[in-house]
Protein backbone atom coordinates (compact mmCIF):
# COMPACT_ATOMS: atom_id res chain seq x y z
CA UNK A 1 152.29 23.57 -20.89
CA UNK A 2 149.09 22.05 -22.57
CA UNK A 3 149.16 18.96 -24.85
CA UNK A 4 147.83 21.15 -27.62
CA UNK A 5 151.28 23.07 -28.03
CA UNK A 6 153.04 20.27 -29.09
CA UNK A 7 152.96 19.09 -32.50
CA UNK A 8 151.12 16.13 -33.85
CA UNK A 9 153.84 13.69 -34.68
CA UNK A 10 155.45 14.17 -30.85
CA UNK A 11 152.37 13.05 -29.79
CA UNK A 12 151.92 10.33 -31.74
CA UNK A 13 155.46 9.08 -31.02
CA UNK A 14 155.33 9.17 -27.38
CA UNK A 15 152.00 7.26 -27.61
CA UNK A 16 153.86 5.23 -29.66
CA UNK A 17 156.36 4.32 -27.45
CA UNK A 18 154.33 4.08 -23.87
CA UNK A 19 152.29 1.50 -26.34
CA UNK A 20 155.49 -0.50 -26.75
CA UNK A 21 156.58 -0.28 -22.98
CA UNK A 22 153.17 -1.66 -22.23
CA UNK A 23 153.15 -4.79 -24.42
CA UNK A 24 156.99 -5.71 -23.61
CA UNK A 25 155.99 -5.16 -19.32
CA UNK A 26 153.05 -7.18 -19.88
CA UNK A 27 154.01 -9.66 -22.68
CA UNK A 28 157.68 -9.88 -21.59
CA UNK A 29 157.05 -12.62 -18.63
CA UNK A 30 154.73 -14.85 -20.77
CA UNK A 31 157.23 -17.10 -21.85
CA UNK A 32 158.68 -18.05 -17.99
CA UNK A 33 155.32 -18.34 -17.14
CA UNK A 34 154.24 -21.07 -19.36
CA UNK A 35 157.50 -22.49 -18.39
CA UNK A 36 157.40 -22.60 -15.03
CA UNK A 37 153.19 -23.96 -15.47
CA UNK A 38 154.17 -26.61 -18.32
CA UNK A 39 156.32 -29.32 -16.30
CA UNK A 40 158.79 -31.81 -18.12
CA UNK A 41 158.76 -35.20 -17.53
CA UNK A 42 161.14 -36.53 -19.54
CA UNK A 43 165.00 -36.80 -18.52
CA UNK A 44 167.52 -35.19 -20.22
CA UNK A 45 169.34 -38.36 -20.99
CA UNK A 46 166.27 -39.75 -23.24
CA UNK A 47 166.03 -36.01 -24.85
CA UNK A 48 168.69 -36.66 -27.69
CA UNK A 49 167.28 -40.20 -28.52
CA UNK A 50 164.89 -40.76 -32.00
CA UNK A 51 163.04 -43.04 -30.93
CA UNK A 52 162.98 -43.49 -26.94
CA UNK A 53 160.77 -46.88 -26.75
CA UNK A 54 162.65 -48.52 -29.72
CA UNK A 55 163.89 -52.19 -29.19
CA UNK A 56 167.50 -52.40 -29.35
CA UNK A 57 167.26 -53.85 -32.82
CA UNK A 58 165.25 -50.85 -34.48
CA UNK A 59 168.43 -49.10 -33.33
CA UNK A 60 170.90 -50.73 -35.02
CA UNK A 61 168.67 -51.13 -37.86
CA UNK A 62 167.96 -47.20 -37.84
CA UNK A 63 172.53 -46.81 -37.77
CA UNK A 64 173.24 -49.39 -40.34
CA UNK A 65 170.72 -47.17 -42.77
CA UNK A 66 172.12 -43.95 -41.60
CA UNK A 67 175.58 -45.85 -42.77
CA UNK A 68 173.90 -47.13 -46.03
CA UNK A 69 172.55 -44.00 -47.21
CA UNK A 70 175.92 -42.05 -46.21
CA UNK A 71 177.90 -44.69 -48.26
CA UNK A 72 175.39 -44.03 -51.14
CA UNK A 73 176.15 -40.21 -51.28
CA UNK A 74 179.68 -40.97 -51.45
CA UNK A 75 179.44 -43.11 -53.82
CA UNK A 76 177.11 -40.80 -56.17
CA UNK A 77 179.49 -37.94 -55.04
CA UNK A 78 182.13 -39.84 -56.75
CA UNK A 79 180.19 -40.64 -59.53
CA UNK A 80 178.96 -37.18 -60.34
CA UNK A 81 182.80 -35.80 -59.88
CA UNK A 82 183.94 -38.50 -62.65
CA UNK A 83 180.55 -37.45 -64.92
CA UNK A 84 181.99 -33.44 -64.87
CA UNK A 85 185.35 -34.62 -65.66
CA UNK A 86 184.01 -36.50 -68.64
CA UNK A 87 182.27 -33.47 -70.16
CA UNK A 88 184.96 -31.31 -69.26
CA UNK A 89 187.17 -33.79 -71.38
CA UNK A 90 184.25 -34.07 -73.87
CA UNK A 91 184.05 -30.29 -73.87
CA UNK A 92 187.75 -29.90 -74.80
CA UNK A 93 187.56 -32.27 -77.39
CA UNK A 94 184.77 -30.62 -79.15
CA UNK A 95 187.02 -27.35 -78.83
CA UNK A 96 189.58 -29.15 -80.36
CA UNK A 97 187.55 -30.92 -83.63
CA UNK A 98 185.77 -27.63 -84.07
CA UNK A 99 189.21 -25.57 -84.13
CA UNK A 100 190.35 -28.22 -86.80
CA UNK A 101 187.37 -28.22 -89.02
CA UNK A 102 187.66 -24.37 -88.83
CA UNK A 103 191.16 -25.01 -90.30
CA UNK A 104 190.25 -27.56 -92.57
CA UNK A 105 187.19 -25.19 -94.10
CA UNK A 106 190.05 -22.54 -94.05
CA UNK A 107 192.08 -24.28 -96.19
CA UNK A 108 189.42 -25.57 -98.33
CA UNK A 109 188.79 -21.63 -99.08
CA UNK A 110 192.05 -21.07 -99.65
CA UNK A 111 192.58 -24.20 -102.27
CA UNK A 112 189.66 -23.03 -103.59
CA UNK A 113 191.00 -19.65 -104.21
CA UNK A 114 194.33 -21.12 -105.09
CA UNK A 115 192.98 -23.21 -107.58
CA UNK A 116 190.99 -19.73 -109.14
CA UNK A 117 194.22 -17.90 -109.19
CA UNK A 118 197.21 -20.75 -109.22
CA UNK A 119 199.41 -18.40 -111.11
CA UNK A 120 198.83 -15.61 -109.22
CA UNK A 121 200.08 -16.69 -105.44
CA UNK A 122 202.79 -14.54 -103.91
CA UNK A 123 206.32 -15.89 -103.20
CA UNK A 124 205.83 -15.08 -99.10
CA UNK A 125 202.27 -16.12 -98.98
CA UNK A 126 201.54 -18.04 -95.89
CA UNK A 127 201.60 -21.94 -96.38
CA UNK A 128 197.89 -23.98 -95.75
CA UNK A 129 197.34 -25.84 -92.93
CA UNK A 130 198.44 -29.19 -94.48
CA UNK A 131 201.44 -28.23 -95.57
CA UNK A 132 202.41 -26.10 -92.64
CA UNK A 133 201.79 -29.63 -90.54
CA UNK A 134 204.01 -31.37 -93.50
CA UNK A 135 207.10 -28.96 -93.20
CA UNK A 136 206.57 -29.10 -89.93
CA UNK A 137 206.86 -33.14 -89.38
CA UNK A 138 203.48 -34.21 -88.51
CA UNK A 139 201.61 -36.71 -90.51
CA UNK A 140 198.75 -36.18 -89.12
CA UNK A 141 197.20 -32.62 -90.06
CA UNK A 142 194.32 -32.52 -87.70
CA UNK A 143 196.79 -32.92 -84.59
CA UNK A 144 197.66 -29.60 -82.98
C-alpha cells in the first residue's frame, strides 16, 4: 500500500494527530519539571496570611476595617431595600392618582355631555363617578 492511495484529508488527519501526540509527550512533563526545579521556601502555615511581616497591630487594624466596611454594606443594603420600597409605594400611588384623574376627566366628559343634552339622559344610564361614591357612602370621591 503506497501513501499516494489514500486520500488527502486521511493524511492530513493522521499528521494531525501524531502532531498532537508529539506536543502533549513532550510538553506534558513541563509543568512537574519547573516544579520539582523551582523550590518553596515558605511554610504552609504563613501561606494563607496577607501580610506575613505585619506587626500585630496592622492586623487588627487590617480586621477592624474588614468589620467596618462589612457593617457599611449592611447598612447600605438596608438602605437601598427601604429606597425600592419607597418607589414601589411611590409607584402605586401614582397608579392610584392617575386612575382617579382618569375618572375625574371621565366625568368631566360626561358632565360636559350631560350638560349638552340634560334632557336627553336615559332612565338606566350609569351614574358619574361622584355620585356613584355618594350613593355609595364615601365622602371622599377620589378614594377607591
Amino acid at each position: 500500500m503506497m501513501l499516494a492511495d489514500f486520500d488527502p484529508s486521511t493524511i492530513l488527519a493522521l499528521l494531525g494527530i501524531l502532531v498532537l501526540w508529539f506536543s502533549l509527550k513532550r510538553f506534558g512533563r513541563r509543568p512537574e519539571k519547573l516544579s520539582n526545579q523551582l523550590p518553596v521556601s515558605r511554610s504552609t502555615a504563613a501561606a494563607g496570611a496577607h501580610h506575613l511581616d505585619a506587626p500585630a497591630a496592622v492586623a487588627r487594624w487590617e480586621v477592624a476595617m474588614h468589620e467596618t466596611a462589612r457593617d457599611l454594606m449592611g447598612r447600605l443594603d438596608c438602605k437601598i431595600m427601604i429606597v425600592e420600597q419607597l418607589v414601589r409605594d411611590a409607584n402605586q400611588a401614582a397608579a392610584r392618582l392617575e386612575a382617579v384623574l382618569l375618572r375625574i376627566e371621565q366625568a368631566n366628559g360626561q358632565s360636559t355631555a350631560s350638560v349638552a343634552g340634560a334632557a336627553d339622559t336615559p332612565a338606566g344610564a350609569a351614574p358619574s363617578t361622584s355620585e356613584a361614591a355618594a350613593a355609595a357612602g364615601n365622602a371622599n370621591p377620589t378614594e377607591p
